[in-house]
PDB file of N, CA and C in Angstrom:
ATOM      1  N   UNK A   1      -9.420  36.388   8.938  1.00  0.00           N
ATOM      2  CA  UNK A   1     -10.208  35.199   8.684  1.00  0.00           C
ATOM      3  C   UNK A   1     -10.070  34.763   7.220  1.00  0.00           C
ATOM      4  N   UNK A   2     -10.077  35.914   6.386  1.00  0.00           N
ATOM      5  CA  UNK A   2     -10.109  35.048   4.951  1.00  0.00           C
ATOM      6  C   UNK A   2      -8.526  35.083   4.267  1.00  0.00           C
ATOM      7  N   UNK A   3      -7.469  35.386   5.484  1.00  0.00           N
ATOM      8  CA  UNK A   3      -6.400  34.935   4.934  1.00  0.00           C
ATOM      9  C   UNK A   3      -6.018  33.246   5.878  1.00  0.00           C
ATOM     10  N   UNK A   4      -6.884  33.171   6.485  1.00  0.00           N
ATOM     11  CA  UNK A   4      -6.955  32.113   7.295  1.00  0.00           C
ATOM     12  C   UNK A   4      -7.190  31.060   6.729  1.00  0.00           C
ATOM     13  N   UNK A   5      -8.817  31.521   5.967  1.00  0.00           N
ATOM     14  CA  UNK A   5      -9.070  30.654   4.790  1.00  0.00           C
ATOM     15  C   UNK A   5      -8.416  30.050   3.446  1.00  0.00           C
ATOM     16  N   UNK A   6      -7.728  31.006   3.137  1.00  0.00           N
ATOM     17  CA  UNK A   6      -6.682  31.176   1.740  1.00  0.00           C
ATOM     18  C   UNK A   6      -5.740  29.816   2.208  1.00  0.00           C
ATOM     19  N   UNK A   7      -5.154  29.649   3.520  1.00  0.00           N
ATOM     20  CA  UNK A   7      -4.172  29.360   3.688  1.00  0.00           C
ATOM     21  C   UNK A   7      -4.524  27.634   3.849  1.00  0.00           C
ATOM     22  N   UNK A   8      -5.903  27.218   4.386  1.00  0.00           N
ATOM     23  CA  UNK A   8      -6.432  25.866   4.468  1.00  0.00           C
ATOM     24  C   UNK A   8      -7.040  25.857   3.066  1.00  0.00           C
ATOM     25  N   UNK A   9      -7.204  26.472   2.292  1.00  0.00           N
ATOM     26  CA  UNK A   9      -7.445  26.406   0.720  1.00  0.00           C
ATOM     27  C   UNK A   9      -6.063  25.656  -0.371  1.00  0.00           C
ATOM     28  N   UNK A  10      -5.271  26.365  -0.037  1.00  0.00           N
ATOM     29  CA  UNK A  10      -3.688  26.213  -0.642  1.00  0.00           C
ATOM     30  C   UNK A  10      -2.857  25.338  -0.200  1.00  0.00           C
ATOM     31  N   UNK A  11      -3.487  24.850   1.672  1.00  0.00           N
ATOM     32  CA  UNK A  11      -2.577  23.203   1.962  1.00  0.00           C
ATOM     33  C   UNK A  11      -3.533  22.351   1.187  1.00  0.00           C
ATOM     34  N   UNK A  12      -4.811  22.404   1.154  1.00  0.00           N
ATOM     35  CA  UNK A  12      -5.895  21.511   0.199  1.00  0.00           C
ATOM     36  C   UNK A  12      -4.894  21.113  -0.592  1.00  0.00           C
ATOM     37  N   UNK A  13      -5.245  21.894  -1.917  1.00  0.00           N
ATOM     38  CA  UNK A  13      -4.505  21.581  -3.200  1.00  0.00           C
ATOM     39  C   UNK A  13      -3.460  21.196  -3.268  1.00  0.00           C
ATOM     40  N   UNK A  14      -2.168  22.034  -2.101  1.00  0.00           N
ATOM     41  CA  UNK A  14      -0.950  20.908  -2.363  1.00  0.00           C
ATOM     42  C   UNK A  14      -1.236  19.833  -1.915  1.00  0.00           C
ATOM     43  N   UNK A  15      -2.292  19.332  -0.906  1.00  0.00           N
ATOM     44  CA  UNK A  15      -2.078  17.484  -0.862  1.00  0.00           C
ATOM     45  C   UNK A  15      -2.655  17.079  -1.612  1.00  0.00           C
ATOM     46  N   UNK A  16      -3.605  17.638  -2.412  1.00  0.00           N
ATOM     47  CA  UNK A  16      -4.515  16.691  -3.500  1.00  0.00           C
ATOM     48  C   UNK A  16      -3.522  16.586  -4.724  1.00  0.00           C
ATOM     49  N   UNK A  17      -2.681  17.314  -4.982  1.00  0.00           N
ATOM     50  CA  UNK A  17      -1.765  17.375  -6.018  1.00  0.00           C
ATOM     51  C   UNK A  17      -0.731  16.377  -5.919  1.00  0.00           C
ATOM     52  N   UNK A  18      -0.907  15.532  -4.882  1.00  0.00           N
ATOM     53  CA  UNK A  18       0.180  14.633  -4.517  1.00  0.00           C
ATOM     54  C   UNK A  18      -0.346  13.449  -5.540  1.00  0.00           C
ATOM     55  N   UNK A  19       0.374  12.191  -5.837  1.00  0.00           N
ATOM     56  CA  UNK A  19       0.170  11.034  -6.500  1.00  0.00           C
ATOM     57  C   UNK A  19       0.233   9.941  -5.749  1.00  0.00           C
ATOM     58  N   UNK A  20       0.531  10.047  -4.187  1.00  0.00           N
ATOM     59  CA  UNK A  20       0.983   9.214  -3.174  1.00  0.00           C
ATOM     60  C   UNK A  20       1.469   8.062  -3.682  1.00  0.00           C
ATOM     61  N   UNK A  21       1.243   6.847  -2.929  1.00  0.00           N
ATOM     62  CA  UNK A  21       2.510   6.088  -3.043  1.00  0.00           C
ATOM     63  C   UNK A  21       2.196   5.239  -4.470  1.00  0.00           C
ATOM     64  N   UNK A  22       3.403   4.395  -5.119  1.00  0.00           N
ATOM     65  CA  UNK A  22       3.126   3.265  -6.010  1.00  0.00           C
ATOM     66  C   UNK A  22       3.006   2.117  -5.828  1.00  0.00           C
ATOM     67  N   UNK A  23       1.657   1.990  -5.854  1.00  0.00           N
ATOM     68  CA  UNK A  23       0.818   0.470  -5.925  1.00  0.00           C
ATOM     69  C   UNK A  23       0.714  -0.549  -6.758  1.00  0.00           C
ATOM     70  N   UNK A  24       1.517  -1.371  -6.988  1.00  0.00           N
ATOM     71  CA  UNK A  24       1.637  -2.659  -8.408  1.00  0.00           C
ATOM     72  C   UNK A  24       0.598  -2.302  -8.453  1.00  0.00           C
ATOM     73  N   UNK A  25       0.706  -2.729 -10.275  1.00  0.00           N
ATOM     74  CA  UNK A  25      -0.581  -3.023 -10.496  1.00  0.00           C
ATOM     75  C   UNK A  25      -1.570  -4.085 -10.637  1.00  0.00           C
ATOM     76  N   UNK A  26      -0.235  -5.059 -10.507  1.00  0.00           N
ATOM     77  CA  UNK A  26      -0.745  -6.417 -10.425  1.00  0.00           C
ATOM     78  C   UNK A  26      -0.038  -7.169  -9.232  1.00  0.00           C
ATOM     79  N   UNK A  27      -0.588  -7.920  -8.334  1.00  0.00           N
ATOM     80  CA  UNK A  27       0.065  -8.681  -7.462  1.00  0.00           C
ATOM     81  C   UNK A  27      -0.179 -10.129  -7.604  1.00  0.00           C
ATOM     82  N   UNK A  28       0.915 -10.915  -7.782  1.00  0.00           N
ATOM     83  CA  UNK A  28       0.531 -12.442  -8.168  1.00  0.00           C
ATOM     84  C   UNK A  28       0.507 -13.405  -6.518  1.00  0.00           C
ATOM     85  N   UNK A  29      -0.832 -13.514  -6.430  1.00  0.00           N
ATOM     86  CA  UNK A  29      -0.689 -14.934  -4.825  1.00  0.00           C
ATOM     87  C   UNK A  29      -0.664 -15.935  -5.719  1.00  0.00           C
ATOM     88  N   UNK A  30      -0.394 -16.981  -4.542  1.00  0.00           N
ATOM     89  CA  UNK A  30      -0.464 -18.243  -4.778  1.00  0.00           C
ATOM     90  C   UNK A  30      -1.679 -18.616  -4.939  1.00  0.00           C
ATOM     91  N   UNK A  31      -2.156 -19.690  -6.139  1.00  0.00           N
ATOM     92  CA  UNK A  31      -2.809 -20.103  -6.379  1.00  0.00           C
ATOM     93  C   UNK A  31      -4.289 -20.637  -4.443  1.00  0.00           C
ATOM     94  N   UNK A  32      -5.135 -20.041  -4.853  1.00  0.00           N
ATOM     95  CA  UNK A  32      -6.171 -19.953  -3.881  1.00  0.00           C
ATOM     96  C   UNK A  32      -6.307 -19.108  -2.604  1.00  0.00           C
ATOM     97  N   UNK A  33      -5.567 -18.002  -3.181  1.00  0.00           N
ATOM     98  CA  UNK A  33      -5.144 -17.058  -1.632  1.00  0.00           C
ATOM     99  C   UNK A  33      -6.072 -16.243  -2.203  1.00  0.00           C
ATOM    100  N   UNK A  34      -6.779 -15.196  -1.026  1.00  0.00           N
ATOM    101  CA  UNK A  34      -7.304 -14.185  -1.168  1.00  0.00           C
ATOM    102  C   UNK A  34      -7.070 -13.329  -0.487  1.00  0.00           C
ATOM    103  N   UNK A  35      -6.480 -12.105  -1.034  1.00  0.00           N
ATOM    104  CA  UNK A  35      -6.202 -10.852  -0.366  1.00  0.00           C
ATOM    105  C   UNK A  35      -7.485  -9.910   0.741  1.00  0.00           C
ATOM    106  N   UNK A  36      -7.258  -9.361   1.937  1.00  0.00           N
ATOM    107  CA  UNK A  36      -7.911  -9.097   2.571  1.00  0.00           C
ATOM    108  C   UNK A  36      -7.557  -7.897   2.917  1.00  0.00           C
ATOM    109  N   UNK A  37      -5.822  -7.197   3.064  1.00  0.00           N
ATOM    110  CA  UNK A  37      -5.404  -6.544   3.382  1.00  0.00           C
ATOM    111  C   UNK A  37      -4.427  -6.185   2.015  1.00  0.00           C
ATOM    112  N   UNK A  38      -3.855  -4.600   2.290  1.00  0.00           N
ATOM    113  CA  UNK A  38      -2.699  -4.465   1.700  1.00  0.00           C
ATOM    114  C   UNK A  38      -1.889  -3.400   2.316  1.00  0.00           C
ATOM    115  N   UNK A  39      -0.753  -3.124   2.418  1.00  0.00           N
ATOM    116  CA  UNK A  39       0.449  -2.462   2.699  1.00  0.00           C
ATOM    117  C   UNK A  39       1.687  -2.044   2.524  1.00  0.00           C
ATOM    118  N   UNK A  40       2.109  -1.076   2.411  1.00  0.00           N
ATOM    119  CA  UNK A  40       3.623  -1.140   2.071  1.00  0.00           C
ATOM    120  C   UNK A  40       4.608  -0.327   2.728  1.00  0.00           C
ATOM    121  N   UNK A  41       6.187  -0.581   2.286  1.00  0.00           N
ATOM    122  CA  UNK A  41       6.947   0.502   2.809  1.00  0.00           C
ATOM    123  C   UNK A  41       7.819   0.443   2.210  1.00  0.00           C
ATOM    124  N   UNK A  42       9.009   0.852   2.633  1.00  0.00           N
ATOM    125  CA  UNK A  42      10.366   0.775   1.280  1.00  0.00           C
ATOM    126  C   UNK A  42      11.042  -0.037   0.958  1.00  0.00           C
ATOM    127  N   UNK A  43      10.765  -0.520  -0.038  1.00  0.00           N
ATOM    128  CA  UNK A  43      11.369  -1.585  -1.162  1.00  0.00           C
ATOM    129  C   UNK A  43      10.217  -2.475  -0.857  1.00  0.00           C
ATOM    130  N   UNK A  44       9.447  -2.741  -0.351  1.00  0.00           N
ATOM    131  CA  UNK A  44       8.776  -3.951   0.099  1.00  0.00           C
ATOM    132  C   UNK A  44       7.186  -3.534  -0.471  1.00  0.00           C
ATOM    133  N   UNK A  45       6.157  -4.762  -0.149  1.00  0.00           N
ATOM    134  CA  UNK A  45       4.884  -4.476  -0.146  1.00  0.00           C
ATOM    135  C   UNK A  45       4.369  -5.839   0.646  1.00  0.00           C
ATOM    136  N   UNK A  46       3.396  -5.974   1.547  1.00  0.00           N
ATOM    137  CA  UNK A  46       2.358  -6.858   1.948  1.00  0.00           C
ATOM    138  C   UNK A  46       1.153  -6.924   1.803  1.00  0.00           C
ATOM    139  N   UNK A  47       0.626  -8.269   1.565  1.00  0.00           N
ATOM    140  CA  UNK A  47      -0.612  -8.335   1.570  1.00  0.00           C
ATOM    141  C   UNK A  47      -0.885 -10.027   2.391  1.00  0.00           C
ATOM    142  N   UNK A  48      -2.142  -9.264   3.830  1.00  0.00           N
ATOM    143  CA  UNK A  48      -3.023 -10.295   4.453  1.00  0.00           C
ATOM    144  C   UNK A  48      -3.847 -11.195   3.580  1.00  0.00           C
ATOM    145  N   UNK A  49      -3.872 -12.365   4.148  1.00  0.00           N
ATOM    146  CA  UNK A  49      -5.007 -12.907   3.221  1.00  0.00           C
ATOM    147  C   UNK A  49      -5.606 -13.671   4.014  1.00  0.00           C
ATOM    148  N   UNK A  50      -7.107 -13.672   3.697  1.00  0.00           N
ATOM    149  CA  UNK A  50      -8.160 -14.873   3.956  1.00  0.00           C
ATOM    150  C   UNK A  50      -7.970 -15.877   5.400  1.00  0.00           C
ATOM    151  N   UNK A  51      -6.502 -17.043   4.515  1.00  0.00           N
ATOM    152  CA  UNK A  51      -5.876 -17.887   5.482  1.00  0.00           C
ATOM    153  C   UNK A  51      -5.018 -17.428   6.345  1.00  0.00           C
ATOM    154  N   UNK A  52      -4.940 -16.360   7.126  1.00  0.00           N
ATOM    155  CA  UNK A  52      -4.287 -16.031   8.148  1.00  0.00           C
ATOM    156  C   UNK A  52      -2.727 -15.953   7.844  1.00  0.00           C
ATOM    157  N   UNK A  53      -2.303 -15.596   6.581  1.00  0.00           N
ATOM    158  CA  UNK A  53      -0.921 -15.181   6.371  1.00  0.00           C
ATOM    159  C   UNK A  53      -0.553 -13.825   6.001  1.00  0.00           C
ATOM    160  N   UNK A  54       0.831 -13.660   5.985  1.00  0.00           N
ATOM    161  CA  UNK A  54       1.300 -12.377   5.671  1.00  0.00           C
ATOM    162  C   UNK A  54       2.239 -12.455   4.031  1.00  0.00           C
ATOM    163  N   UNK A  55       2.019 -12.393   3.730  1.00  0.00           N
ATOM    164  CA  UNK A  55       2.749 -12.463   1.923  1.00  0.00           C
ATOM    165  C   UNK A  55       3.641 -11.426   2.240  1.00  0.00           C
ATOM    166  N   UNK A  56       4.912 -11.231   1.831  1.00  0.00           N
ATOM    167  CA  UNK A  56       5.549 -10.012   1.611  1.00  0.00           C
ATOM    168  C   UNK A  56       6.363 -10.104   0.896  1.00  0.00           C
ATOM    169  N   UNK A  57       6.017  -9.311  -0.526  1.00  0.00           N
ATOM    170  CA  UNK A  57       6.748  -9.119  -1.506  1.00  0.00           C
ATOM    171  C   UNK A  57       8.084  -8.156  -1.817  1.00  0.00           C
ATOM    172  N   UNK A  58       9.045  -8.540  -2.623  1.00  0.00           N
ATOM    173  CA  UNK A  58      10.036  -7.153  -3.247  1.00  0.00           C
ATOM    174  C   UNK A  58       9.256  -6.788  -3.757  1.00  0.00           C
ATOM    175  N   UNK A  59       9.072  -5.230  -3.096  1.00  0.00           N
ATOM    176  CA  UNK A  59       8.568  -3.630  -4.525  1.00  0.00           C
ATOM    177  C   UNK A  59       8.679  -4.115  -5.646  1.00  0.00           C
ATOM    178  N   UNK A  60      10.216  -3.893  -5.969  1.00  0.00           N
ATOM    179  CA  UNK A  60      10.884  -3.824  -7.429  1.00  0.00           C
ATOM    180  C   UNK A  60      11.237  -5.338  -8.345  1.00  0.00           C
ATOM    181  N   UNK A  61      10.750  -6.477  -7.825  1.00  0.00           N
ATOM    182  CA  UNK A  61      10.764  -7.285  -8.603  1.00  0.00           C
ATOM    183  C   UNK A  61       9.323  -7.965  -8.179  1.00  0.00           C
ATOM    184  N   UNK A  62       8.721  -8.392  -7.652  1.00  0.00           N
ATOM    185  CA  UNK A  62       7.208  -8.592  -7.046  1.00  0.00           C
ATOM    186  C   UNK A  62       7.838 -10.042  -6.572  1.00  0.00           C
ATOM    187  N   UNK A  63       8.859 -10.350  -6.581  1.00  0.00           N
ATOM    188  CA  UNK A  63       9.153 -11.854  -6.164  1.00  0.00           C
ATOM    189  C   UNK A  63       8.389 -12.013  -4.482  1.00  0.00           C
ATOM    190  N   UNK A  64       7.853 -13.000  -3.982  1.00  0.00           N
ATOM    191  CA  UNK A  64       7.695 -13.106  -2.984  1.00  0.00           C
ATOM    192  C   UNK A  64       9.007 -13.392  -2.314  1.00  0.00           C
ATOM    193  N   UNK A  65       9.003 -12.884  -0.916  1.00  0.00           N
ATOM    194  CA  UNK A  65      10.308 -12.862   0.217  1.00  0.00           C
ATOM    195  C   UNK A  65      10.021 -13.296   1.211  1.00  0.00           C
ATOM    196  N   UNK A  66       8.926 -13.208   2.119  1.00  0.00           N
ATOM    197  CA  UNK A  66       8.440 -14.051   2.960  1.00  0.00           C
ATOM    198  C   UNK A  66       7.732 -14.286   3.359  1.00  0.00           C
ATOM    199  N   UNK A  67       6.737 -15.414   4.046  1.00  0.00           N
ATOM    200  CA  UNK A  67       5.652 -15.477   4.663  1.00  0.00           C
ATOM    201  C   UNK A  67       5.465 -15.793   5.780  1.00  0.00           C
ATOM    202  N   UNK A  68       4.892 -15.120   6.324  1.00  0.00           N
ATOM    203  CA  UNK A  68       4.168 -14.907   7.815  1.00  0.00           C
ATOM    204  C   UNK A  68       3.123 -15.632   8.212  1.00  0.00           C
ATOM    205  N   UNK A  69       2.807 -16.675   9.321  1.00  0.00           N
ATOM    206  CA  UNK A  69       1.628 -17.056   9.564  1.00  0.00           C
ATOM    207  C   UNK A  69       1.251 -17.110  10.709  1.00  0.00           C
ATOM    208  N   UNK A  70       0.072 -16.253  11.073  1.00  0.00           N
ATOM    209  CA  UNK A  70      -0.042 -15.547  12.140  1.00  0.00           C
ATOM    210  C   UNK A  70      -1.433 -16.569  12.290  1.00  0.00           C
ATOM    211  N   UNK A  71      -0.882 -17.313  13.892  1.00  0.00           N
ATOM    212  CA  UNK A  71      -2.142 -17.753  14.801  1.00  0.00           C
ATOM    213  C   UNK A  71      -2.374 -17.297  16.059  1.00  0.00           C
TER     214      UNK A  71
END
């Protein structure tokens, strides 16, 4: 039992030791958008907003790439 314990002790710390993913720190919308959601995956990042769109930015340059408008 208390090597049982040791062992859900020691996966703890290695996931808290993680830095998980990188989140801009700044994301620029278009003038009157409001973010509601956010998401990402590789090379990319999204964010929902307000007016029923999908923003999706390049990671590595924050340029917007496309938008989604979901009715």
């Amino acid at each position: 039992m208390i090597g049982g314990l040791l062992v859900v002790v020691g996966l703890l710390v290695t996931r808290l030791i993680d830095d998980g993913p990188d989140v801009p720190r700044v994301i620029e919308l278009p003038d009157g958008t409001k973010a509601t959601a956010y998401t990402q995956g590789d090379g990319w990042y999204a964010v929902v907003t307000e007016d029923n769109q999908i923003l999706i930015f390049d990671a590595i340059t924050g340029a917007l790439q496309q938008t989604v408008v979901i009715e």
